[in-house]
C-alpha atoms as a PDB file:
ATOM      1  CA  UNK A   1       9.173 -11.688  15.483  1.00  0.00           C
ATOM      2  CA  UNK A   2       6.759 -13.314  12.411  1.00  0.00           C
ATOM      3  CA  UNK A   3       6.963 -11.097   9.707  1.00  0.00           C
ATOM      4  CA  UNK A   4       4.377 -11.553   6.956  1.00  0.00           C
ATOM      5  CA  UNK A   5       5.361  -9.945   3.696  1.00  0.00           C
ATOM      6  CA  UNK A   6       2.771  -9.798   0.903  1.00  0.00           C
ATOM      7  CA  UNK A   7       2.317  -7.141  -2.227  1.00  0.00           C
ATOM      8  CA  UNK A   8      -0.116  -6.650  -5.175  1.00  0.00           C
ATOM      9  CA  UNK A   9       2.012  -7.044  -7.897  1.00  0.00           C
ATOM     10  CA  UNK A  10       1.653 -11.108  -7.406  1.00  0.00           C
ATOM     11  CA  UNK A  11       3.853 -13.806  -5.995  1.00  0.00           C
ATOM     12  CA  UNK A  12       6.625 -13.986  -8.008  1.00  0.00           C
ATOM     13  CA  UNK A  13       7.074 -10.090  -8.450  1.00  0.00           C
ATOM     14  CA  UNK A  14      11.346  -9.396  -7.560  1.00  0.00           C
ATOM     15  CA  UNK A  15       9.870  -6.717  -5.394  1.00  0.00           C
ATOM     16  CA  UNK A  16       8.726  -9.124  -2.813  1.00  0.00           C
ATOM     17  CA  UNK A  17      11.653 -11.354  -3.369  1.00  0.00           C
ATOM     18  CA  UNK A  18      14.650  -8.478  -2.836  1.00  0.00           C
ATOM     19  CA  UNK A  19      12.672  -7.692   0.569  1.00  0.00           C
ATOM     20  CA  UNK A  20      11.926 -11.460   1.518  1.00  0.00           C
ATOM     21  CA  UNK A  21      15.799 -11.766   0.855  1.00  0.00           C
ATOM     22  CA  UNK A  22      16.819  -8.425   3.034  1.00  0.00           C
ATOM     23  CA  UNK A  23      14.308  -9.671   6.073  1.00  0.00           C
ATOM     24  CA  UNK A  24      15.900 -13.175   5.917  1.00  0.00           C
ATOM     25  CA  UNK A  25      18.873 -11.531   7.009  1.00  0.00           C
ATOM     26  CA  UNK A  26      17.825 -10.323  10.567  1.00  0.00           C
ATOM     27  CA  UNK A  27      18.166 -12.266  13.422  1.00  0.00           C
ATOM     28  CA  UNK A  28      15.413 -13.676  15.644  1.00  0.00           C
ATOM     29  CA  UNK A  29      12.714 -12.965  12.576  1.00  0.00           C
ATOM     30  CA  UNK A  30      11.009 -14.957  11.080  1.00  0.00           C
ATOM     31  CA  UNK A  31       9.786 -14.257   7.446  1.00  0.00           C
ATOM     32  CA  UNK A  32       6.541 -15.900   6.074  1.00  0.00           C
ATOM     33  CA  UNK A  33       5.021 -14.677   2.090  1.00  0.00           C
ATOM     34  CA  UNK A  34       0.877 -14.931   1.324  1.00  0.00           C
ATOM     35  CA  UNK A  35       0.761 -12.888  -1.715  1.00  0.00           C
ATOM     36  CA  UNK A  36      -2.146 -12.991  -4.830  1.00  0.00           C
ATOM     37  CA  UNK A  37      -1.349 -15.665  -7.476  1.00  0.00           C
ATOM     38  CA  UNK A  38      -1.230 -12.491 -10.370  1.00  0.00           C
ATOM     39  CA  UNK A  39      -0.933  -8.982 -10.274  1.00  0.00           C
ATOM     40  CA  UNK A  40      -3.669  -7.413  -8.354  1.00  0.00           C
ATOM     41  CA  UNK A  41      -2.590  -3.526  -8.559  1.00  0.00           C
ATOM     42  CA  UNK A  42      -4.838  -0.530  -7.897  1.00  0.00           C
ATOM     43  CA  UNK A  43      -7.578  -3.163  -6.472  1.00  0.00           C
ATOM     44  CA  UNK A  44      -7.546  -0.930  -2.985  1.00  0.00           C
ATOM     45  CA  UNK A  45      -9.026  -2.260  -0.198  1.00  0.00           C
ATOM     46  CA  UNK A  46     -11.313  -4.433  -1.854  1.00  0.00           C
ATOM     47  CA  UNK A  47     -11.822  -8.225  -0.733  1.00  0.00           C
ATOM     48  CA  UNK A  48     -13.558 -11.237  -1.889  1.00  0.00           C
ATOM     49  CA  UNK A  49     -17.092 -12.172  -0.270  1.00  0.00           C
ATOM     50  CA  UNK A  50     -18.502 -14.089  -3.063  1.00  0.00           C
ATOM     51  CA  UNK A  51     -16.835 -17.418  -3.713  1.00  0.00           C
ATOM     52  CA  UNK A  52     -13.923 -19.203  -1.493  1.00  0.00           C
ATOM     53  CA  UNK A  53     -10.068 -18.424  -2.008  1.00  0.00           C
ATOM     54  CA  UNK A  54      -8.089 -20.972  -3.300  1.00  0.00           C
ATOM     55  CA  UNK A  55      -4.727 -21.079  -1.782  1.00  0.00           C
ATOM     56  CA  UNK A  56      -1.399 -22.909  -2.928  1.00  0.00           C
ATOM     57  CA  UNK A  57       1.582 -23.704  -1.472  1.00  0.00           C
ATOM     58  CA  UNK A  58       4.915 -22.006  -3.593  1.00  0.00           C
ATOM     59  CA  UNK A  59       8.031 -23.147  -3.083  1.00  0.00           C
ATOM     60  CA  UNK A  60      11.192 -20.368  -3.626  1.00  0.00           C
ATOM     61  CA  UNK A  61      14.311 -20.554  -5.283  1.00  0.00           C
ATOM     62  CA  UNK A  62      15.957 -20.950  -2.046  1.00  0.00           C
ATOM     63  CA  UNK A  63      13.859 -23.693  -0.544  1.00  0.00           C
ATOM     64  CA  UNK A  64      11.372 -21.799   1.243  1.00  0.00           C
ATOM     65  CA  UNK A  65       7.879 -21.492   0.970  1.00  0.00           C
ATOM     66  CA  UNK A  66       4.652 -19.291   1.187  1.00  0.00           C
ATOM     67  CA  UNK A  67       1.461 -19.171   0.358  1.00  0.00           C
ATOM     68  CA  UNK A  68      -0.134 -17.803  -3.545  1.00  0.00           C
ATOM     69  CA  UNK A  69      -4.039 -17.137  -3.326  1.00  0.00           C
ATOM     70  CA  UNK A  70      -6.524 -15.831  -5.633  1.00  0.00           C
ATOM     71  CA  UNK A  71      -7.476 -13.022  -3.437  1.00  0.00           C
ATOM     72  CA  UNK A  72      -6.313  -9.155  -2.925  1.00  0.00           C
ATOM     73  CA  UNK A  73      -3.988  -8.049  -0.877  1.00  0.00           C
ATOM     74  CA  UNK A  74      -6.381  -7.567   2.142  1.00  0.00           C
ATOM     75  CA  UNK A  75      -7.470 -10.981   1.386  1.00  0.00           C
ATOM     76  CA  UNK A  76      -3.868 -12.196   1.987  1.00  0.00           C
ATOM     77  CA  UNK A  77      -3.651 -10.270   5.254  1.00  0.00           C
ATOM     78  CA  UNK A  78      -6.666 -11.784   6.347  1.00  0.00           C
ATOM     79  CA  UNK A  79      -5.763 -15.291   5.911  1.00  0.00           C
ATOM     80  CA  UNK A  80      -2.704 -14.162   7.998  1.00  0.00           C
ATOM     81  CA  UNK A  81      -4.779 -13.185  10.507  1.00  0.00           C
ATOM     82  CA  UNK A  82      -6.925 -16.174  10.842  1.00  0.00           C
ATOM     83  CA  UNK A  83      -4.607 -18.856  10.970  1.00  0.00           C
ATOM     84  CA  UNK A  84      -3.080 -19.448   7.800  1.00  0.00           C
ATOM     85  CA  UNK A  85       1.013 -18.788   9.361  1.00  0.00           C
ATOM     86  CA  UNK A  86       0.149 -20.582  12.392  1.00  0.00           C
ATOM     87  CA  UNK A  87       0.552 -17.732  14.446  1.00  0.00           C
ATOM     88  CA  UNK A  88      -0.874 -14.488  14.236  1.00  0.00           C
ATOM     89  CA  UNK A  89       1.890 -12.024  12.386  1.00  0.00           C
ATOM     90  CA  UNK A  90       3.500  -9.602  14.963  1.00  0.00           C
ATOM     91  CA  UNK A  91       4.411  -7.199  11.522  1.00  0.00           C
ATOM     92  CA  UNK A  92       3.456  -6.187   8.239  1.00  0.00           C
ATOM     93  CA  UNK A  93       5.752  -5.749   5.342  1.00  0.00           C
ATOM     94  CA  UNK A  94       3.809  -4.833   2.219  1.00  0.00           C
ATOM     95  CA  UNK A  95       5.968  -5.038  -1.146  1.00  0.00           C
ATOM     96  CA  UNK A  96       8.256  -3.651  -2.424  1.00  0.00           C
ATOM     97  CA  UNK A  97       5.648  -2.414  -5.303  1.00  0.00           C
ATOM     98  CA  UNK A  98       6.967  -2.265  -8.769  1.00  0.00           C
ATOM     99  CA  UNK A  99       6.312   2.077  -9.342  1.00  0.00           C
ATOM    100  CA  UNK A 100       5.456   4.348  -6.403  1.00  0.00           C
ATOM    101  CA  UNK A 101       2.603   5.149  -3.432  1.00  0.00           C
ATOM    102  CA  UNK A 102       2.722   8.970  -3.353  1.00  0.00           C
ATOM    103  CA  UNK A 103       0.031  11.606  -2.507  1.00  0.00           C
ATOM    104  CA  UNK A 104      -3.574  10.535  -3.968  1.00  0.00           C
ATOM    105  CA  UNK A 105      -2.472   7.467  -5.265  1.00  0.00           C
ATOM    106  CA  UNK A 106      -2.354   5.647  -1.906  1.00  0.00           C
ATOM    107  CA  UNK A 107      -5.868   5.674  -2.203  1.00  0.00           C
ATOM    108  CA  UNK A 108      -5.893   3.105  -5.528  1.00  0.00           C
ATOM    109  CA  UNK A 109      -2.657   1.300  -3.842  1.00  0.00           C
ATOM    110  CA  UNK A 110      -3.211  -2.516  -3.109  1.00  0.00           C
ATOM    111  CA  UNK A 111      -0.138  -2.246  -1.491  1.00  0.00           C
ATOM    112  CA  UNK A 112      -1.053   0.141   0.984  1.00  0.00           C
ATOM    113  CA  UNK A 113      -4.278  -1.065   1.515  1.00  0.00           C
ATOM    114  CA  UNK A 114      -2.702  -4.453   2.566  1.00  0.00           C
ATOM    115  CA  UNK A 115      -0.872  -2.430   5.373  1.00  0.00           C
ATOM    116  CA  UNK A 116      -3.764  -0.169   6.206  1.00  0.00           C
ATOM    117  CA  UNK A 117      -5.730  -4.061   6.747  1.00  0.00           C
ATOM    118  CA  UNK A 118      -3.090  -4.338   9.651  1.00  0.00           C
ATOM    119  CA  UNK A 119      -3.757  -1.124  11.277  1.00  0.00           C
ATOM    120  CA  UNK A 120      -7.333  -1.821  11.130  1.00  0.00           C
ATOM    121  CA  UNK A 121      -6.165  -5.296  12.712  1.00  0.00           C
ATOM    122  CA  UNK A 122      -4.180  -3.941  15.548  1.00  0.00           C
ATOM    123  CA  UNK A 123      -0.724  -4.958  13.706  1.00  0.00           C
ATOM    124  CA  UNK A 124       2.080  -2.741  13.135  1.00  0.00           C
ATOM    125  CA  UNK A 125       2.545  -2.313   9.070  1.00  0.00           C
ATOM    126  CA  UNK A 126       5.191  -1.070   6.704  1.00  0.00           C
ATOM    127  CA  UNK A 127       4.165  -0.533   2.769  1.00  0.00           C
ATOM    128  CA  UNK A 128       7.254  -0.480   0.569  1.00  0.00           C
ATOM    129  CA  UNK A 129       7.301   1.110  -3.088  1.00  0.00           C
ATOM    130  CA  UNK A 130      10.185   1.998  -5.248  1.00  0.00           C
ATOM    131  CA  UNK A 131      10.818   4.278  -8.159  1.00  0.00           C
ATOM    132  CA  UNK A 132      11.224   2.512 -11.255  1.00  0.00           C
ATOM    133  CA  UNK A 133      15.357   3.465 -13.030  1.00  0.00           C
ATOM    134  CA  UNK A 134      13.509   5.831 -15.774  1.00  0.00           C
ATOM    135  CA  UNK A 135      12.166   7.920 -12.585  1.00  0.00           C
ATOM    136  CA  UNK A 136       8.143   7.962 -14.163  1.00  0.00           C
ATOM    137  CA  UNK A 137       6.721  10.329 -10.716  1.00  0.00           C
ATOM    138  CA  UNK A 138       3.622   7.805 -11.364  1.00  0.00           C
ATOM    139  CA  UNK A 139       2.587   4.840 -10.613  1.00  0.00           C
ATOM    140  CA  UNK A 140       2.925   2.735 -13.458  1.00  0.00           C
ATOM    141  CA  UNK A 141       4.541  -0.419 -13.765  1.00  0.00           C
ATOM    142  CA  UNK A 142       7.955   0.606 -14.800  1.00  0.00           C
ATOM    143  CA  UNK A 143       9.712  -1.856 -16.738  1.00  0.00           C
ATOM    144  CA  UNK A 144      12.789  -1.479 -15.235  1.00  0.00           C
ATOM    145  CA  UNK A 145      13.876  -1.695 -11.047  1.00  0.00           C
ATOM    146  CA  UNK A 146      16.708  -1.569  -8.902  1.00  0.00           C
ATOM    147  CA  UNK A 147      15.314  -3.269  -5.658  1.00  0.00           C
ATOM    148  CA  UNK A 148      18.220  -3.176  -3.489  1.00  0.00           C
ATOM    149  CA  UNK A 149      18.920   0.443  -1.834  1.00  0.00           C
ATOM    150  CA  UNK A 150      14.931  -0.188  -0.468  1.00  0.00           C
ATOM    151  CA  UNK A 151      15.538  -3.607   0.644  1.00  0.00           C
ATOM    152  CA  UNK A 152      18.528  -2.547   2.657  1.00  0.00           C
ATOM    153  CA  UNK A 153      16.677   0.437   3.616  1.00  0.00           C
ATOM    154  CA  UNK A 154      13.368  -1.027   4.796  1.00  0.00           C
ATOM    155  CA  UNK A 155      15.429  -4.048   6.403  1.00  0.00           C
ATOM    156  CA  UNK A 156      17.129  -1.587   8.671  1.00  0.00           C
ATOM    157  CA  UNK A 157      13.815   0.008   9.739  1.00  0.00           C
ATOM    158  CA  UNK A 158      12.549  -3.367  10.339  1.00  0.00           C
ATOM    159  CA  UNK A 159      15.569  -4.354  12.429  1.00  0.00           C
ATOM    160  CA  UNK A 160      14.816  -0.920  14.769  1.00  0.00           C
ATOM    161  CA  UNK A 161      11.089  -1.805  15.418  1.00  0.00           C
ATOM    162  CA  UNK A 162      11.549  -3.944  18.055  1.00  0.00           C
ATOM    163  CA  UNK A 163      13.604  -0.581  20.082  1.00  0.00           C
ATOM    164  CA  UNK A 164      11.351   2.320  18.039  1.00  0.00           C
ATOM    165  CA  UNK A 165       7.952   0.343  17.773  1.00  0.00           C
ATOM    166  CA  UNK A 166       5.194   2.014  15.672  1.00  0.00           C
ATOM    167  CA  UNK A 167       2.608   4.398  17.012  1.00  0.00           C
ATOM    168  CA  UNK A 168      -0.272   2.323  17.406  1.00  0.00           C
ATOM    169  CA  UNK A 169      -3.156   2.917  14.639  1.00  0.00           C
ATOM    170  CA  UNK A 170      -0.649   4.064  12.488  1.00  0.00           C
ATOM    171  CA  UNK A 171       0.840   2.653   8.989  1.00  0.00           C
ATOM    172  CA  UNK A 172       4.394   3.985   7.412  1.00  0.00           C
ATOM    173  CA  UNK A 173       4.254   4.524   3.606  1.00  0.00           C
ATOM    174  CA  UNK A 174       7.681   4.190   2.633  1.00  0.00           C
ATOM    175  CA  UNK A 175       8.987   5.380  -1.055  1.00  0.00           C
ATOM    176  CA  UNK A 176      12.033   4.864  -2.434  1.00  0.00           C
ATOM    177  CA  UNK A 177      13.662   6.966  -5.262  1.00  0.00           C
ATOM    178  CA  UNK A 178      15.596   5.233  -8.118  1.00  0.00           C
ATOM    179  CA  UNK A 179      19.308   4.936  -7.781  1.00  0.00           C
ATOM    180  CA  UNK A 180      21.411   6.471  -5.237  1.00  0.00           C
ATOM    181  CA  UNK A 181      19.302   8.168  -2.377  1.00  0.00           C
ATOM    182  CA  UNK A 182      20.213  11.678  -1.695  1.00  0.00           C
ATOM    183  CA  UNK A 183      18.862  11.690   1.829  1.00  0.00           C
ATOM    184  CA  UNK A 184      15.453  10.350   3.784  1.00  0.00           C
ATOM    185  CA  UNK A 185      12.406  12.815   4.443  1.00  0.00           C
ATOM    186  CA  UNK A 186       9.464  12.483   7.098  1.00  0.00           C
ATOM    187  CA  UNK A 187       6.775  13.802   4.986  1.00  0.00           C
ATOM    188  CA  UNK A 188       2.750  14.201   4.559  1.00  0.00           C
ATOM    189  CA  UNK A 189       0.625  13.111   1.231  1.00  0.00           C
ATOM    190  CA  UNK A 190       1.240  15.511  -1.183  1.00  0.00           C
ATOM    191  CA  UNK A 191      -1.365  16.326  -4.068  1.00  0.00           C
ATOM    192  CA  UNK A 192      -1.948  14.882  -7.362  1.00  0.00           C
ATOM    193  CA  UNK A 193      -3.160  16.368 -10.523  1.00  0.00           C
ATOM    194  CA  UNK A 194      -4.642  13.439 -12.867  1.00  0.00           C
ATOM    195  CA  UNK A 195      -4.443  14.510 -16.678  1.00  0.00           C
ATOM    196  CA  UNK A 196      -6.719  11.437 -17.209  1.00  0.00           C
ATOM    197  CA  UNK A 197      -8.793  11.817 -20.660  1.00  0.00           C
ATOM    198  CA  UNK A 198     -11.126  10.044 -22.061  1.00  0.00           C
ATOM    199  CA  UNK A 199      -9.307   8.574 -25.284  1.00  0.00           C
ATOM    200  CA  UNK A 200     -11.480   5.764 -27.849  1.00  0.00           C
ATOM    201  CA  UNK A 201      -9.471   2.864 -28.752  1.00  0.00           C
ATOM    202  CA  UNK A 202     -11.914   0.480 -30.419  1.00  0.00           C
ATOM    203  CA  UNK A 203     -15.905  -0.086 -32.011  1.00  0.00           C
ATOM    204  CA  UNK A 204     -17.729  -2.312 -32.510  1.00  0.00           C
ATOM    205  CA  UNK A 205     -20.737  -2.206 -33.919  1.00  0.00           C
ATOM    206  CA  UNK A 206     -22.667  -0.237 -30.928  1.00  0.00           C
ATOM    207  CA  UNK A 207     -19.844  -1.025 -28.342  1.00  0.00           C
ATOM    208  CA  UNK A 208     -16.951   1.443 -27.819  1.00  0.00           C
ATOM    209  CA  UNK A 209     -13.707   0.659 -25.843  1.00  0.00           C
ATOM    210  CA  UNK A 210     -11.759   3.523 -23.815  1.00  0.00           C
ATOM    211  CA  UNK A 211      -9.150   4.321 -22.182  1.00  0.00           C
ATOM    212  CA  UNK A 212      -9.339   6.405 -18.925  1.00  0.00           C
ATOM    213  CA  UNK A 213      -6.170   6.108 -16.897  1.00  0.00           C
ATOM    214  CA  UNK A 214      -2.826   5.532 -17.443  1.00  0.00           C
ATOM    215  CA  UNK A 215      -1.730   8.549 -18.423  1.00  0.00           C
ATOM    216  CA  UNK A 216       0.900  10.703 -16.641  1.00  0.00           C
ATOM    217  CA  UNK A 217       0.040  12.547 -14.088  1.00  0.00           C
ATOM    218  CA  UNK A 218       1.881  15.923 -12.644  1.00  0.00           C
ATOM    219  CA  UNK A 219       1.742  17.187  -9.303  1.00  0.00           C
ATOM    220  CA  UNK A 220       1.521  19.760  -6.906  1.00  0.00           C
ATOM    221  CA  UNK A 221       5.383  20.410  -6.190  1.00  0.00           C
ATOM    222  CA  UNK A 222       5.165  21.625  -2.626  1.00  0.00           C
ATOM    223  CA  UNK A 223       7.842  21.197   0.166  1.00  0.00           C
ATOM    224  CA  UNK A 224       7.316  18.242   2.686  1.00  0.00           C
ATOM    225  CA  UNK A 225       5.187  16.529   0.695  1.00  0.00           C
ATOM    226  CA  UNK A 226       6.320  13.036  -0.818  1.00  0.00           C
ATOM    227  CA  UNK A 227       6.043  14.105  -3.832  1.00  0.00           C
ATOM    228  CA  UNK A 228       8.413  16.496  -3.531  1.00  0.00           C
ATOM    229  CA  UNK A 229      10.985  14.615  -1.513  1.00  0.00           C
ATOM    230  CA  UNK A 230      10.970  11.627  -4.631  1.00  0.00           C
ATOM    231  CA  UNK A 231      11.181  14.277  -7.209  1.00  0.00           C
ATOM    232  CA  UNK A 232      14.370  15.077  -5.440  1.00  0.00           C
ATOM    233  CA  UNK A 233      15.575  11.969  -5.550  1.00  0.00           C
ATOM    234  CA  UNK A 234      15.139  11.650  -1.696  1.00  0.00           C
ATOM    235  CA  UNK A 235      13.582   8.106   0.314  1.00  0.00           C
ATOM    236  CA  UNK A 236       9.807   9.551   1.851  1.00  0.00           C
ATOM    237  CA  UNK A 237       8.439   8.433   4.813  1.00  0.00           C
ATOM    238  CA  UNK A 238       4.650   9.498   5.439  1.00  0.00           C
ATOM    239  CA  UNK A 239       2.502   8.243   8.792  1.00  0.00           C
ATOM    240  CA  UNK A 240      -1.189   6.979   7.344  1.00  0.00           C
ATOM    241  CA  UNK A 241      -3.891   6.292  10.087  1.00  0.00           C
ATOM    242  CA  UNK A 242      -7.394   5.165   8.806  1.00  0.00           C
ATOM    243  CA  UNK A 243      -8.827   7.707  11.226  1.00  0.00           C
ATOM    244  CA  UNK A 244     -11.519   9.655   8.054  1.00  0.00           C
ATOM    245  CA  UNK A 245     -13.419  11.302  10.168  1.00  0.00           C
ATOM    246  CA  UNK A 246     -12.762  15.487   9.924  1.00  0.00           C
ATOM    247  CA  UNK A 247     -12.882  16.385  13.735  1.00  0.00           C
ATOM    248  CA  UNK A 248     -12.755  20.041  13.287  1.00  0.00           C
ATOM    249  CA  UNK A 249     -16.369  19.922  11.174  1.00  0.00           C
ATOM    250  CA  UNK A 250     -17.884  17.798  14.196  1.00  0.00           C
ATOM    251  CA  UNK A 251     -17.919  21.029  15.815  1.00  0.00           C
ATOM    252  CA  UNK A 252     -19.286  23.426  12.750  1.00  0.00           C
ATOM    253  CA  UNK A 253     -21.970  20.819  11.942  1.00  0.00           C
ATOM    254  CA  UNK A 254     -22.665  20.983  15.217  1.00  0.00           C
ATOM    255  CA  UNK A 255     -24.507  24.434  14.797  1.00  0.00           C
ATOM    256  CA  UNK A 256     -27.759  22.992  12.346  1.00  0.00           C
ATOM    257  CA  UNK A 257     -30.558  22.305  13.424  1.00  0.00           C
ATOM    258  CA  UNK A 258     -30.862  18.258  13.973  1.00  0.00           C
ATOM    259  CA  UNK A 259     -34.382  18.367  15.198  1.00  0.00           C
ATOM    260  CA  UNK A 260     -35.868  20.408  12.944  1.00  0.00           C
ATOM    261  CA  UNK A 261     -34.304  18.096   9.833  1.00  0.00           C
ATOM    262  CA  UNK A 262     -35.755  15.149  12.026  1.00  0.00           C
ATOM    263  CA  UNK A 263     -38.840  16.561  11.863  1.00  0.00           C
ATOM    264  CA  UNK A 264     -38.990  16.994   8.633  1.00  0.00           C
ATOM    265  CA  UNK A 265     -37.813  13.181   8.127  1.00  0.00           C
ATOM    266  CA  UNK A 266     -39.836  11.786  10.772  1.00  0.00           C
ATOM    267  CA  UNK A 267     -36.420  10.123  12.434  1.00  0.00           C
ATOM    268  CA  UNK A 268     -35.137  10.313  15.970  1.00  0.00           C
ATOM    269  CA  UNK A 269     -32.026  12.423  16.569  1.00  0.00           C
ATOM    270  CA  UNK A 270     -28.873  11.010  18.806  1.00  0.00           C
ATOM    271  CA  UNK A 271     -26.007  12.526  19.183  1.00  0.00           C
END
């Protein structure tokens, strides 16, 4: 099985390395790493259409290689995709990233959004974050991480896939509390409450600088939720699918009046 692994916290983040080392340990898989050349956090799903990627060749501390581009994370799946392994990748490991996915956030994540590219691909995906050791229930880069609990952890889960194979369309977000894990929870997004403020920082002249994030969030501390299960010091495990559409409103928007709004807009109604 070809594994790619890639991230958004850059090339040489330890997150990436601690799960390229755990992977290397399986049998029968193969492990291959196209990550961004820098840190490329909370860049979501964007990608690069206006100028070609340059792409280098990294070698590791252990002789191995992979492959550092100037693109995001759904960049780097995309090369993966097209050719750039060889072989199309059979999995998706995206991380580990330095501070947690939970609730809202996965919206921002480049990490998730790297997995979510492989769903939207047809390719089973895993995104991997972890807890920094001062606990921040946030994602910002923590200073200090202890990688290996969610290296063994995801590792396992990787080794099972082959047995337990992912429901098709569908991503796991996978977040690991810091230090010793008090137990594993299948949970849904839970909700965030942003205390972001608008705070000035600098002027010049008739230019002002401000800050707008970065500041701790809280959260809605409601049972099942990952939110909840981290705050507990507990591993979460959610199921994403990229599935936005609200089926239950299909039916209640069902109920207006299409042709008369076509009417008044002069546009053909299908539905």
């Amino acid at each position: 099985m070809l594994v790619l692994l890639t991230n958004d916290d850059g090339i040489g983040a330890a997150g990436l390395h601690a799960i390229r080392r755990a992977l290397g340990e399986i049998d029968r898989l193969e492990v291959r790493v196209v990550a961004p050349h820098t840190n490329r956090s909370a860049v979501a799903r964007s990608i690069t259409t206006r100028s070609p990627i340059w792409v280098e060749e990294v070698e590791f501390d252990d002789g191995t290689v992979g492959y550092a581009t100037e693109g995001t994370p759904v960049d780097c799946v995309r090369f993966a995709d097209l050719g750039l392994l060889g072989e199309r990748p059979d999995l998706i490991v995206s991380g580990i990233n330095h501070g947690s996915n939970l609730g809202d956030d996965v919206t921002y994540s480049g990490t998730v959004a790297a997995a979510l590219e492989g769903v939207v691909l047809g390719v089973p995906a895993i995104a991997v974050s972890q807890q920094s050791n001062k606990r921040e229930m946030d994602f910002r880069f923590g200073r200090d991480f202890d990688f290996s609990g969610a290296a063994a952890f995801v590792a396992r889960l990787v080794a099972r896939l082959p047995e337990r194979p992912l429901p098709e369309g569908t991503l796991l977000n996978v977040n690991c509390p810091a230090g010793e894990v008090a137990g594993i929870e299948l949970t849904r997004l839970g909700k965030r409450l942003y205390d972001d403020e608008m705070r000035l920082v600098e002027e010049d002249g008739d230019r002002k600088r401000y800050e707008i994030y970065g500041f701790e969030p809280s959260f809605e501390d409601e049972e099942g939720t990952d939110l909840a299960a981290i705050a507990r010091g507990r591993a979460a495990i959610t199921p994403i699918h990229f599935d936005l559409t609200h089926r239950g409103e299909l039916e209640r928007l069902g109920d207006w009046d299409l042709d008369a709004l076509s009417r008044a807009v002069d546009v053909p109604v299908r539905g």
